[in-house]
PDB file of N, CA and C in Angstrom:
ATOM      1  N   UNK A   1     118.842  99.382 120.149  1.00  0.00           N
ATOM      2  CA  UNK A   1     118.474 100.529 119.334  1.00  0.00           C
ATOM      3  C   UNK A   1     117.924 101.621 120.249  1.00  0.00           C
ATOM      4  N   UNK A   2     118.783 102.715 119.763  1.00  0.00           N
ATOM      5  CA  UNK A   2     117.509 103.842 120.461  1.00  0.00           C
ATOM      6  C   UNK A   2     116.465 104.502 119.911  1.00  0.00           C
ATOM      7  N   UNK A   3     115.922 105.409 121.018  1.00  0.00           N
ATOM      8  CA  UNK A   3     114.645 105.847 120.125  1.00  0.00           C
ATOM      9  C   UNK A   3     114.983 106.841 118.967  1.00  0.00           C
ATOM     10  N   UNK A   4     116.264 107.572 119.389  1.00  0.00           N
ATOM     11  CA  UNK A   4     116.516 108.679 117.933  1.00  0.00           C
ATOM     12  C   UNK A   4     116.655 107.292 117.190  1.00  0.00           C
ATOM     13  N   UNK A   5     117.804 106.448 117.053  1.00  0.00           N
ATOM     14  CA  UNK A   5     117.976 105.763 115.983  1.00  0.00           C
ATOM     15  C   UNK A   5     116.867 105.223 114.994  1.00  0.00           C
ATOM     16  N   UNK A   6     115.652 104.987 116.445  1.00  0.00           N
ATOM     17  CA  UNK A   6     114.484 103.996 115.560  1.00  0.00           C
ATOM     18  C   UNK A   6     113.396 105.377 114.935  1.00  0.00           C
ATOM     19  N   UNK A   7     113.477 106.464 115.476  1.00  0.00           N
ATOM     20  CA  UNK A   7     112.952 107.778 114.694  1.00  0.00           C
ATOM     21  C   UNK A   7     113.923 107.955 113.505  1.00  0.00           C
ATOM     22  N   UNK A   8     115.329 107.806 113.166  1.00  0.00           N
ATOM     23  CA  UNK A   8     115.857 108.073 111.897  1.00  0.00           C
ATOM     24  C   UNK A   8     115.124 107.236 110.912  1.00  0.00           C
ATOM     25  N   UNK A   9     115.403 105.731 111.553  1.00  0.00           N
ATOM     26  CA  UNK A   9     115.021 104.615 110.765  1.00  0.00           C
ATOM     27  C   UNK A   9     113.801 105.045 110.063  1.00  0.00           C
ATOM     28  N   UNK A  10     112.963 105.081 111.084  1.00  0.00           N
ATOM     29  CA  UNK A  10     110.880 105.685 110.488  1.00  0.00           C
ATOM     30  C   UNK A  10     110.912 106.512 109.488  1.00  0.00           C
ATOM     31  N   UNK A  11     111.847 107.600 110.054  1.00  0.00           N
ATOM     32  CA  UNK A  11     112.060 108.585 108.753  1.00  0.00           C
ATOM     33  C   UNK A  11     112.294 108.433 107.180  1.00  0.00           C
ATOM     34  N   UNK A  12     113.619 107.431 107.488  1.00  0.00           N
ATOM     35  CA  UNK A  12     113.893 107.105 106.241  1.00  0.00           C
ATOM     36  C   UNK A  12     112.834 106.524 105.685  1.00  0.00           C
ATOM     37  N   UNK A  13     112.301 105.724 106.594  1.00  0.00           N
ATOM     38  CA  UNK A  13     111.170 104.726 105.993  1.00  0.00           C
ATOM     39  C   UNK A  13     110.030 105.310 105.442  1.00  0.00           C
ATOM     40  N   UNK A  14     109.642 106.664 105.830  1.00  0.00           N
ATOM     41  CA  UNK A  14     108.880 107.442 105.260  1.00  0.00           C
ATOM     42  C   UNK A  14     109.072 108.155 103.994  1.00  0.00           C
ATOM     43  N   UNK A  15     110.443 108.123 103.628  1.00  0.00           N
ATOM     44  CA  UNK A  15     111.135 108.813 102.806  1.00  0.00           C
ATOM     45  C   UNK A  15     111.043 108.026 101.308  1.00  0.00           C
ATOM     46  N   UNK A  16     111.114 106.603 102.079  1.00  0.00           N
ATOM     47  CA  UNK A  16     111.142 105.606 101.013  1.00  0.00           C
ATOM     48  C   UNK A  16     109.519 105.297 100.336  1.00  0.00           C
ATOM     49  N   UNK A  17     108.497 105.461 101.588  1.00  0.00           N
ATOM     50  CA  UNK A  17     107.259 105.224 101.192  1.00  0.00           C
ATOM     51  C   UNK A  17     106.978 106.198  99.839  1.00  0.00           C
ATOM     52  N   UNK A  18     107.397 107.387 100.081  1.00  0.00           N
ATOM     53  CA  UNK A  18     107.121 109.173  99.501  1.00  0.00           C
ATOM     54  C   UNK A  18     107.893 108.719  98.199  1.00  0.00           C
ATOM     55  N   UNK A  19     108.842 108.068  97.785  1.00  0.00           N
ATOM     56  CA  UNK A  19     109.391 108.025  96.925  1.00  0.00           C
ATOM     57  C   UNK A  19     108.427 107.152  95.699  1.00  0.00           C
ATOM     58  N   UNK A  20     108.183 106.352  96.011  1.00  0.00           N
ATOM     59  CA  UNK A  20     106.889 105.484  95.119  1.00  0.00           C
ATOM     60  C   UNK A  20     105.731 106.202  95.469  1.00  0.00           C
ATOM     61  N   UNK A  21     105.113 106.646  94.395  1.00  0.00           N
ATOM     62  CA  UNK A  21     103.860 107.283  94.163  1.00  0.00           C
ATOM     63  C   UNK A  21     102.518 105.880  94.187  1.00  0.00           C
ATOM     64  N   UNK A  22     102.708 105.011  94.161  1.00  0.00           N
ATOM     65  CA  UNK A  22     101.457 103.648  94.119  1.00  0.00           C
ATOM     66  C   UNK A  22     101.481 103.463  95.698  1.00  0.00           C
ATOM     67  N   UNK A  23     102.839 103.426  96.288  1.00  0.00           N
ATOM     68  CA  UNK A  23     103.001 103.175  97.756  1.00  0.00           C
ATOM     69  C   UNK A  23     102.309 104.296  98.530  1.00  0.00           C
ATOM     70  N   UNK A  24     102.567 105.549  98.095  1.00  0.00           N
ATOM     71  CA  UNK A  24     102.819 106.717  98.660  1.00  0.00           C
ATOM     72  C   UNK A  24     101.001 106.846  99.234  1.00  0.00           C
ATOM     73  N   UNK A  25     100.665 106.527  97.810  1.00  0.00           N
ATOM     74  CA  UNK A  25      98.406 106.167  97.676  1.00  0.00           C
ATOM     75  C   UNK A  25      98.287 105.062  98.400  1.00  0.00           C
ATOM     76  N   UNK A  26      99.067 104.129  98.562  1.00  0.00           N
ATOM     77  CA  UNK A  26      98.273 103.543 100.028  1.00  0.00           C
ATOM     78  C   UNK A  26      98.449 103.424 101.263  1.00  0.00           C
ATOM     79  N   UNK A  27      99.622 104.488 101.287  1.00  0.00           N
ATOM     80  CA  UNK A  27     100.111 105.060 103.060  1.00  0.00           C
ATOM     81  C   UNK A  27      98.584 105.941 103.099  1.00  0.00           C
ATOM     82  N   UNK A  28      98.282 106.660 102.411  1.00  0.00           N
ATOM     83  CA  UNK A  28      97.717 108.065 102.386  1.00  0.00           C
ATOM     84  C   UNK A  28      96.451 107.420 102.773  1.00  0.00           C
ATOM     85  N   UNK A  29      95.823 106.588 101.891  1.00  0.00           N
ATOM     86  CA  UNK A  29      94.098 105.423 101.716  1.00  0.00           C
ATOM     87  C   UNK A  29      94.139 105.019 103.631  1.00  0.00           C
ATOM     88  N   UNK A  30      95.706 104.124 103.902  1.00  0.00           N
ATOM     89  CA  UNK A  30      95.322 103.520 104.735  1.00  0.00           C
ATOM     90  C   UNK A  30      95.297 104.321 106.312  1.00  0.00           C
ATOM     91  N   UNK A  31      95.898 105.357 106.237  1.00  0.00           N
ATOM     92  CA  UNK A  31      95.840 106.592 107.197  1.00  0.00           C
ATOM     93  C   UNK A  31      95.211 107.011 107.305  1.00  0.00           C
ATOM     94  N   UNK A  32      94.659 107.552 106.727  1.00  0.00           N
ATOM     95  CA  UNK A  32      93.650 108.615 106.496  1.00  0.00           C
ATOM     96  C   UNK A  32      94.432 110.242 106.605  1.00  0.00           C
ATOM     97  N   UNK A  33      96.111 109.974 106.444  1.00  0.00           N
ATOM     98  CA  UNK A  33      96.767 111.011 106.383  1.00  0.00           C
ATOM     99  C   UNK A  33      96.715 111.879 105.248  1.00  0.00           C
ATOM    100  N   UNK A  34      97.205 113.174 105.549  1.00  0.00           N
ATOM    101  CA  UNK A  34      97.162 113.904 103.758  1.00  0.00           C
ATOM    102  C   UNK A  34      98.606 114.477 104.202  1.00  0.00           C
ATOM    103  N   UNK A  35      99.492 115.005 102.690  1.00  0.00           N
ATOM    104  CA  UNK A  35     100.506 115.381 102.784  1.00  0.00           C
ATOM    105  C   UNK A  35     100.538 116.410 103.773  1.00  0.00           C
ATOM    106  N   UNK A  36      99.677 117.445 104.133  1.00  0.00           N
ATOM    107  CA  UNK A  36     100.292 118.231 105.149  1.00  0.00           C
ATOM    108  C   UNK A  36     100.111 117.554 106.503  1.00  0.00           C
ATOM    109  N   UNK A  37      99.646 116.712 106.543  1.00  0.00           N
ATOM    110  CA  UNK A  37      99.244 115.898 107.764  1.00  0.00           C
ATOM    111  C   UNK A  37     101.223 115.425 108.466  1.00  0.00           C
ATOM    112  N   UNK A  38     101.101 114.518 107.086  1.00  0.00           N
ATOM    113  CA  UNK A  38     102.429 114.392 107.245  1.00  0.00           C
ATOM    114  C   UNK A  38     103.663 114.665 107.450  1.00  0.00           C
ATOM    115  N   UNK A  39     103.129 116.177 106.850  1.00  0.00           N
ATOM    116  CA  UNK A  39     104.499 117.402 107.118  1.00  0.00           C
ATOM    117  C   UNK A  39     104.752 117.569 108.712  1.00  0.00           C
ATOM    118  N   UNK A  40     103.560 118.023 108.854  1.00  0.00           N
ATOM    119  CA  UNK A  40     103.274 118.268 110.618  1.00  0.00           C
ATOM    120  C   UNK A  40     103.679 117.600 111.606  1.00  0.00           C
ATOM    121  N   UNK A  41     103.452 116.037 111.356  1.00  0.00           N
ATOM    122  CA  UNK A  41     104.002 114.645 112.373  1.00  0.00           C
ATOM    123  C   UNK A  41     104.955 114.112 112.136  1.00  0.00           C
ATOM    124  N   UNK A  42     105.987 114.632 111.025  1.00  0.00           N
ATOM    125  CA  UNK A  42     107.086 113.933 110.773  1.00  0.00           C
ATOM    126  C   UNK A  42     108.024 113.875 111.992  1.00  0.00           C
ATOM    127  N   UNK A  43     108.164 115.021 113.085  1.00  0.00           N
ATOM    128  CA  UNK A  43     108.844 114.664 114.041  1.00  0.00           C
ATOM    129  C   UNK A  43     108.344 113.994 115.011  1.00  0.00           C
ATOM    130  N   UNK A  44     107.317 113.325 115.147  1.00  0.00           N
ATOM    131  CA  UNK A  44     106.424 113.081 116.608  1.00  0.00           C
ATOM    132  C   UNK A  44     106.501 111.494 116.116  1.00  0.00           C
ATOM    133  N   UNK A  45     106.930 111.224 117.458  1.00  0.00           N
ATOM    134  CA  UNK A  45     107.617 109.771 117.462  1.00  0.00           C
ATOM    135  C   UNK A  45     106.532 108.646 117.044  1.00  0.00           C
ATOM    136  N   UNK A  46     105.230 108.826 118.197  1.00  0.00           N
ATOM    137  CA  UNK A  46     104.138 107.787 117.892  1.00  0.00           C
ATOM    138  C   UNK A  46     103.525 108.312 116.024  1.00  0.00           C
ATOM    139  N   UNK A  47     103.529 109.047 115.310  1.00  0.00           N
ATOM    140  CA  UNK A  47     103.281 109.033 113.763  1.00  0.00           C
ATOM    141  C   UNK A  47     104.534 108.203 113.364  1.00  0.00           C
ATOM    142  N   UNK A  48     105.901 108.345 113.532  1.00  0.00           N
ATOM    143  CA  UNK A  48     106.868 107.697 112.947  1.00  0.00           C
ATOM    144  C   UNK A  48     106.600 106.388 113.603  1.00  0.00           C
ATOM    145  N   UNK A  49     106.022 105.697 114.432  1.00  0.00           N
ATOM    146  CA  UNK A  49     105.592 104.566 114.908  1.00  0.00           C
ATOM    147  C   UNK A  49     104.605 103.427 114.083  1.00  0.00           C
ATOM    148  N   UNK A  50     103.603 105.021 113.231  1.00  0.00           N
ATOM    149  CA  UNK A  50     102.507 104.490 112.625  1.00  0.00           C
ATOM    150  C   UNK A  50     102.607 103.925 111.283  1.00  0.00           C
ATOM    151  N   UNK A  51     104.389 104.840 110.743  1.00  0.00           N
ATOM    152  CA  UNK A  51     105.031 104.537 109.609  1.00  0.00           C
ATOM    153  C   UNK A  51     105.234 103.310 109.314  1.00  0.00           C
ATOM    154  N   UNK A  52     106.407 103.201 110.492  1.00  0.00           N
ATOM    155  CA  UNK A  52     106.897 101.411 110.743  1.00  0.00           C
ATOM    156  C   UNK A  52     105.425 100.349 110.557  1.00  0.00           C
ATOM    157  N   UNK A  53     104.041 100.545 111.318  1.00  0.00           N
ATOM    158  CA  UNK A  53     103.500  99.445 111.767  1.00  0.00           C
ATOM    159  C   UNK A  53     102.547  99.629 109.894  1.00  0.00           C
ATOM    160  N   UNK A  54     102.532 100.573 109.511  1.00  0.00           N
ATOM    161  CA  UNK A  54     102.627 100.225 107.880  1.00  0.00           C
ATOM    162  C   UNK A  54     103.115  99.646 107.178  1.00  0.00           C
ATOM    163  N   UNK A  55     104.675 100.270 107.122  1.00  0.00           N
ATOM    164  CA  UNK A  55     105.494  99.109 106.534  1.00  0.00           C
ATOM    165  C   UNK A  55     105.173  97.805 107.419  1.00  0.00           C
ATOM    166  N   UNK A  56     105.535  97.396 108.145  1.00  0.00           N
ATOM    167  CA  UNK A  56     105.068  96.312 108.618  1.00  0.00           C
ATOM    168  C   UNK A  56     104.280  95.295 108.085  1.00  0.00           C
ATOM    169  N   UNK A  57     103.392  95.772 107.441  1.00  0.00           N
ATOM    170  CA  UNK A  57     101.512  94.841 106.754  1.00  0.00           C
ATOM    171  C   UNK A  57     102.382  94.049 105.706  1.00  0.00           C
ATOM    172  N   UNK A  58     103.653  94.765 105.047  1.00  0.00           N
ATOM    173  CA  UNK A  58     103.531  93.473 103.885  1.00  0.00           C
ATOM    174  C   UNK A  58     105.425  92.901 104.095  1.00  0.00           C
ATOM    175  N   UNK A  59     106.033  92.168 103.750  1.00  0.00           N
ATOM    176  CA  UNK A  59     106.744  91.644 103.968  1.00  0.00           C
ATOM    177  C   UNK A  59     107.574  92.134 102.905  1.00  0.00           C
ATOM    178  N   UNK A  60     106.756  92.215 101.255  1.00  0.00           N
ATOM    179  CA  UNK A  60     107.643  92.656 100.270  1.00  0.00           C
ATOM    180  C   UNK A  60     108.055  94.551 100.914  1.00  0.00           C
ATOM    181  N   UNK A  61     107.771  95.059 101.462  1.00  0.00           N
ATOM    182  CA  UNK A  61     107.548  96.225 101.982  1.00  0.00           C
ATOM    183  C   UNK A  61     109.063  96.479 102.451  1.00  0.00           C
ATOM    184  N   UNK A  62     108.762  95.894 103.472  1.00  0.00           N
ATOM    185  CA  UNK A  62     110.270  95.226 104.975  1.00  0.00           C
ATOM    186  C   UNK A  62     111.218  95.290 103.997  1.00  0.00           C
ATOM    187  N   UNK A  63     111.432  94.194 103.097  1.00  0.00           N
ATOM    188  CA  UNK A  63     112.494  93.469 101.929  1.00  0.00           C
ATOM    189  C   UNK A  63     112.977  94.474 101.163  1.00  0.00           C
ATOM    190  N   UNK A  64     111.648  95.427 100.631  1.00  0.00           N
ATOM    191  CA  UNK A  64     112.638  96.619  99.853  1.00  0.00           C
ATOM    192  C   UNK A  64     113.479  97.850 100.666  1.00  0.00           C
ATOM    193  N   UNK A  65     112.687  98.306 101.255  1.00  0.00           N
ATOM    194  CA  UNK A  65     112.523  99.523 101.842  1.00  0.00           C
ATOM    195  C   UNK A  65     114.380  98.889 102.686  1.00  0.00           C
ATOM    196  N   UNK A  66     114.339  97.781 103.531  1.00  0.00           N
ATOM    197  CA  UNK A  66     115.464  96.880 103.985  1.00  0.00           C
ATOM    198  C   UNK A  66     116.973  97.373 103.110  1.00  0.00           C
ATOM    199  N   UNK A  67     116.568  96.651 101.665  1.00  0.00           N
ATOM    200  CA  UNK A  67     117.325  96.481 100.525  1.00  0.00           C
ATOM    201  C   UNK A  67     118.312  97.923 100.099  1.00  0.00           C
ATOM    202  N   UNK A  68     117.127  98.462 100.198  1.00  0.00           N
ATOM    203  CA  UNK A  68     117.279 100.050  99.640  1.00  0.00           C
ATOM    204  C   UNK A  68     117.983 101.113 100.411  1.00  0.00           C
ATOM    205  N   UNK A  69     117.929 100.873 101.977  1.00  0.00           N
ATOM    206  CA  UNK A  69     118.562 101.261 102.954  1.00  0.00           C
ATOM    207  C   UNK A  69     120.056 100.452 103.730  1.00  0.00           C
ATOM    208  N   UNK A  70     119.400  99.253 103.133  1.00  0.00           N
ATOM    209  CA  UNK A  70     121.044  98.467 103.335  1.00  0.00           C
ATOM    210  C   UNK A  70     120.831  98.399 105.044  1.00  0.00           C
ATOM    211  N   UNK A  71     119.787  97.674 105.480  1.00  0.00           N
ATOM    212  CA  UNK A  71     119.646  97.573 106.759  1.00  0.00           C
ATOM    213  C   UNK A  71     119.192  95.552 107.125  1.00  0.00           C
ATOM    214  N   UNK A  72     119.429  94.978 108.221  1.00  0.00           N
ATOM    215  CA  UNK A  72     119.122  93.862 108.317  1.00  0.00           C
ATOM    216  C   UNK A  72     117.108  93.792 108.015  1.00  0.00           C
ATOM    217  N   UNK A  73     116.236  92.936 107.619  1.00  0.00           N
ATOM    218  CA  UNK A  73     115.299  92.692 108.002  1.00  0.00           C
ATOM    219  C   UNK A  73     114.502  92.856 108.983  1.00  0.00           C
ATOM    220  N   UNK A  74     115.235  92.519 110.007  1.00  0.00           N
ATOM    221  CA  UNK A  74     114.525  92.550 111.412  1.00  0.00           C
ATOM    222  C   UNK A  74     114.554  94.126 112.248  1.00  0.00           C
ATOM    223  N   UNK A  75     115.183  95.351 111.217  1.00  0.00           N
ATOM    224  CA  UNK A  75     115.721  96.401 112.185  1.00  0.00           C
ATOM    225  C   UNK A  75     113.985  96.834 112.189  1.00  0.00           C
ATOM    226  N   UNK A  76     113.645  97.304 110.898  1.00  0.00           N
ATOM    227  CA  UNK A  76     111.839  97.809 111.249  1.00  0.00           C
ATOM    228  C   UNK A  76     111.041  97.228 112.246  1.00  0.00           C
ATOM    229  N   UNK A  77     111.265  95.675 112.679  1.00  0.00           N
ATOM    230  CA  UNK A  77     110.206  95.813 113.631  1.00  0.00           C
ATOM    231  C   UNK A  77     110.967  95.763 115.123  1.00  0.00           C
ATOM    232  N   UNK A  78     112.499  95.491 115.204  1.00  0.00           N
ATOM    233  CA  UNK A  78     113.084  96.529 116.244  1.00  0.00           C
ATOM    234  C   UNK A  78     112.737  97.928 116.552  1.00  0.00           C
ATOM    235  N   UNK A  79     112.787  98.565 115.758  1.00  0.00           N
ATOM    236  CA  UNK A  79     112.539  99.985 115.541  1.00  0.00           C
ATOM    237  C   UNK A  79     111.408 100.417 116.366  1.00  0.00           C
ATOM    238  N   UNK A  80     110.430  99.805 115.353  1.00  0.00           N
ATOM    239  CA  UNK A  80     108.931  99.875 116.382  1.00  0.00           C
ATOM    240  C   UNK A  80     108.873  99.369 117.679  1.00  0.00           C
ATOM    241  N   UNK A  81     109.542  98.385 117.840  1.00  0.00           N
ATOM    242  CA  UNK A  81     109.477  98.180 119.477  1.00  0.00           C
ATOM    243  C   UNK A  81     109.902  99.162 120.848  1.00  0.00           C
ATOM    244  N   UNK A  82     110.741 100.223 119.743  1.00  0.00           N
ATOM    245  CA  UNK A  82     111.286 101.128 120.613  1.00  0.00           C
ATOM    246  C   UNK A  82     110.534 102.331 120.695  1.00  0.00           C
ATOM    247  N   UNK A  83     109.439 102.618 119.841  1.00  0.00           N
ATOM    248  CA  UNK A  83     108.620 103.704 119.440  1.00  0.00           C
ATOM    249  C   UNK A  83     107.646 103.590 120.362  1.00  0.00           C
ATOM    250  N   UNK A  84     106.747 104.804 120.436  1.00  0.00           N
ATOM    251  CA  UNK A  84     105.653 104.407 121.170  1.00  0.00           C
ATOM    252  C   UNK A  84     104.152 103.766 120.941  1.00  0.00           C
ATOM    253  N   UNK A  85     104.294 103.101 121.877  1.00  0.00           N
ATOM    254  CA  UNK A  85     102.987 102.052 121.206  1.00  0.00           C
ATOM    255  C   UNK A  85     103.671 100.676 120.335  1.00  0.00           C
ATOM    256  N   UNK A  86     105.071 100.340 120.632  1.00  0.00           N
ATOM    257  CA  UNK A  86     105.341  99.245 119.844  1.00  0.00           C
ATOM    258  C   UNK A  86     105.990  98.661 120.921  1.00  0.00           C
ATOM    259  N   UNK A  87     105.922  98.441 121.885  1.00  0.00           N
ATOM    260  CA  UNK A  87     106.126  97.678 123.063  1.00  0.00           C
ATOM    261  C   UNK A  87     105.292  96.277 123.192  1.00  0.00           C
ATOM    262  N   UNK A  88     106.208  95.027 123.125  1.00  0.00           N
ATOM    263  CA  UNK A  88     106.035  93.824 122.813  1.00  0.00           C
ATOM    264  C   UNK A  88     105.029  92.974 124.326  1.00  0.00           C
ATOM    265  N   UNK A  89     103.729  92.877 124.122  1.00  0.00           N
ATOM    266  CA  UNK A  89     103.048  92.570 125.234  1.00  0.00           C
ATOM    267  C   UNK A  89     103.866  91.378 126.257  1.00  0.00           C
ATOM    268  N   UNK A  90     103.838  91.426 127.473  1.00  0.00           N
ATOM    269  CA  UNK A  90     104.266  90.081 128.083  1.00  0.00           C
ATOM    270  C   UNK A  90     103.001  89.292 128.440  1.00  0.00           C
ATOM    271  N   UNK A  91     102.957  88.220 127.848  1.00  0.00           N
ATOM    272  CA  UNK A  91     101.348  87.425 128.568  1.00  0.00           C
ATOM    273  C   UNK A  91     101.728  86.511 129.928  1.00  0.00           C
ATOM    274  N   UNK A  92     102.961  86.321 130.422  1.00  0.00           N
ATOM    275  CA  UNK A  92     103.148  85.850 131.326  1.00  0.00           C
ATOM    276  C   UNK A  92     103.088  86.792 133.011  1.00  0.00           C
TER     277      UNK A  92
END
Protein backbone atom coordinates (compact mmCIF):
# COMPACT_ATOMS: atom_id res chain seq x y z
CA UNK A 1 0.00 0.00 0.00
CA UNK A 2 1.00 3.46 -0.47
CA UNK A 3 0.80 6.39 1.46
CA UNK A 4 -1.73 8.25 -1.08
CA UNK A 5 -3.61 4.95 -1.13
CA UNK A 6 -3.60 4.63 2.79
CA UNK A 7 -4.56 8.68 2.89
CA UNK A 8 -7.63 7.79 0.40
CA UNK A 9 -8.46 4.88 2.59
CA UNK A 10 -8.42 7.43 6.03
CA UNK A 11 -10.44 9.63 4.05
CA UNK A 12 -13.01 7.50 3.19
CA UNK A 13 -12.85 6.32 6.61
CA UNK A 14 -13.55 9.69 7.79
CA UNK A 15 -16.28 10.04 5.46
CA UNK A 16 -17.86 7.03 6.85
CA UNK A 17 -17.30 8.15 10.55
CA UNK A 18 -19.22 11.81 9.39
CA UNK A 19 -21.91 9.83 8.00
CA UNK A 20 -23.32 8.38 11.45
CA UNK A 21 -24.10 11.17 13.67
CA UNK A 22 -23.70 8.71 17.25
CA UNK A 23 -20.20 7.78 15.61
CA UNK A 24 -19.50 11.15 14.36
CA UNK A 25 -20.04 12.28 18.74
CA UNK A 26 -17.53 9.96 19.58
CA UNK A 27 -14.78 10.74 16.99
CA UNK A 28 -15.42 14.41 18.15
CA UNK A 29 -15.59 13.31 22.54
CA UNK A 30 -12.58 11.16 21.80
CA UNK A 31 -10.37 13.87 19.91
CA UNK A 32 -11.00 16.55 21.25
CA UNK A 33 -11.55 17.59 17.50
CA UNK A 34 -14.37 20.06 16.34
CA UNK A 35 -15.74 20.14 12.81
CA UNK A 36 -13.55 22.91 11.69
CA UNK A 37 -10.71 21.21 13.24
CA UNK A 38 -11.42 18.60 10.92
CA UNK A 39 -11.92 20.60 7.91
CA UNK A 40 -8.39 21.95 8.33
CA UNK A 41 -6.48 18.36 8.82
CA UNK A 42 -8.31 16.50 6.42
CA UNK A 43 -5.27 16.59 4.17
CA UNK A 44 -2.40 16.10 6.72
CA UNK A 45 -1.45 12.61 6.76
CA UNK A 46 -0.58 12.10 10.66
CA UNK A 47 -4.68 13.47 11.43
CA UNK A 48 -5.74 10.86 8.71
CA UNK A 49 -3.47 8.50 10.84
CA UNK A 50 -5.46 9.53 13.96
CA UNK A 51 -8.69 8.55 11.95
CA UNK A 52 -7.54 4.98 11.27
CA UNK A 53 -6.08 4.47 15.02
CA UNK A 54 -9.92 5.43 15.96
CA UNK A 55 -11.45 3.28 13.88
CA UNK A 56 -9.16 0.90 15.09
CA UNK A 57 -10.59 0.84 19.11
CA UNK A 58 -13.54 -1.26 18.08
CA UNK A 59 -13.64 -4.16 15.79
CA UNK A 60 -17.46 -3.65 14.98
CA UNK A 61 -15.98 -0.27 13.55
CA UNK A 62 -13.19 -2.15 11.09
CA UNK A 63 -16.31 -4.69 10.03
CA UNK A 64 -18.58 -1.88 8.95
CA UNK A 65 -16.78 0.90 7.75
CA UNK A 66 -14.75 -2.61 5.80
CA UNK A 67 -18.33 -3.76 4.61
CA UNK A 68 -19.43 -0.46 3.41
CA UNK A 69 -16.33 0.25 1.42
CA UNK A 70 -16.01 -3.26 0.13
CA UNK A 71 -12.42 -3.48 1.38
CA UNK A 72 -10.59 -6.68 3.08
CA UNK A 73 -10.48 -6.33 7.08
CA UNK A 74 -7.01 -6.08 7.47
CA UNK A 75 -6.59 -2.95 4.85
CA UNK A 76 -7.26 -0.21 8.00
CA UNK A 77 -4.62 -1.38 10.00
CA UNK A 78 -2.33 -1.74 6.79
CA UNK A 79 -3.19 1.65 6.08
CA UNK A 80 -2.02 2.93 9.36
CA UNK A 81 1.11 1.23 9.15
CA UNK A 82 1.89 3.30 6.26
CA UNK A 83 0.81 6.66 7.88
CA UNK A 84 2.75 8.47 10.17
CA UNK A 85 3.18 7.30 13.50
CA UNK A 86 1.79 3.78 12.53
CA UNK A 87 5.01 2.11 12.04
CA UNK A 88 5.02 -1.43 13.59
CA UNK A 89 7.77 -1.40 16.54
CA UNK A 90 10.65 -4.10 16.04
CA UNK A 91 11.57 -5.44 19.67
CA UNK A 92 14.24 -7.52 18.30
Amino acid sequence: MTPQKAEQLALSALGWIAASDDLMGVFLGATGSSIDTIRAQAADPEFLGSVLDFLLMDDSWVSGFCDFANLDYRQPMIARQVLPGGEVPNWT
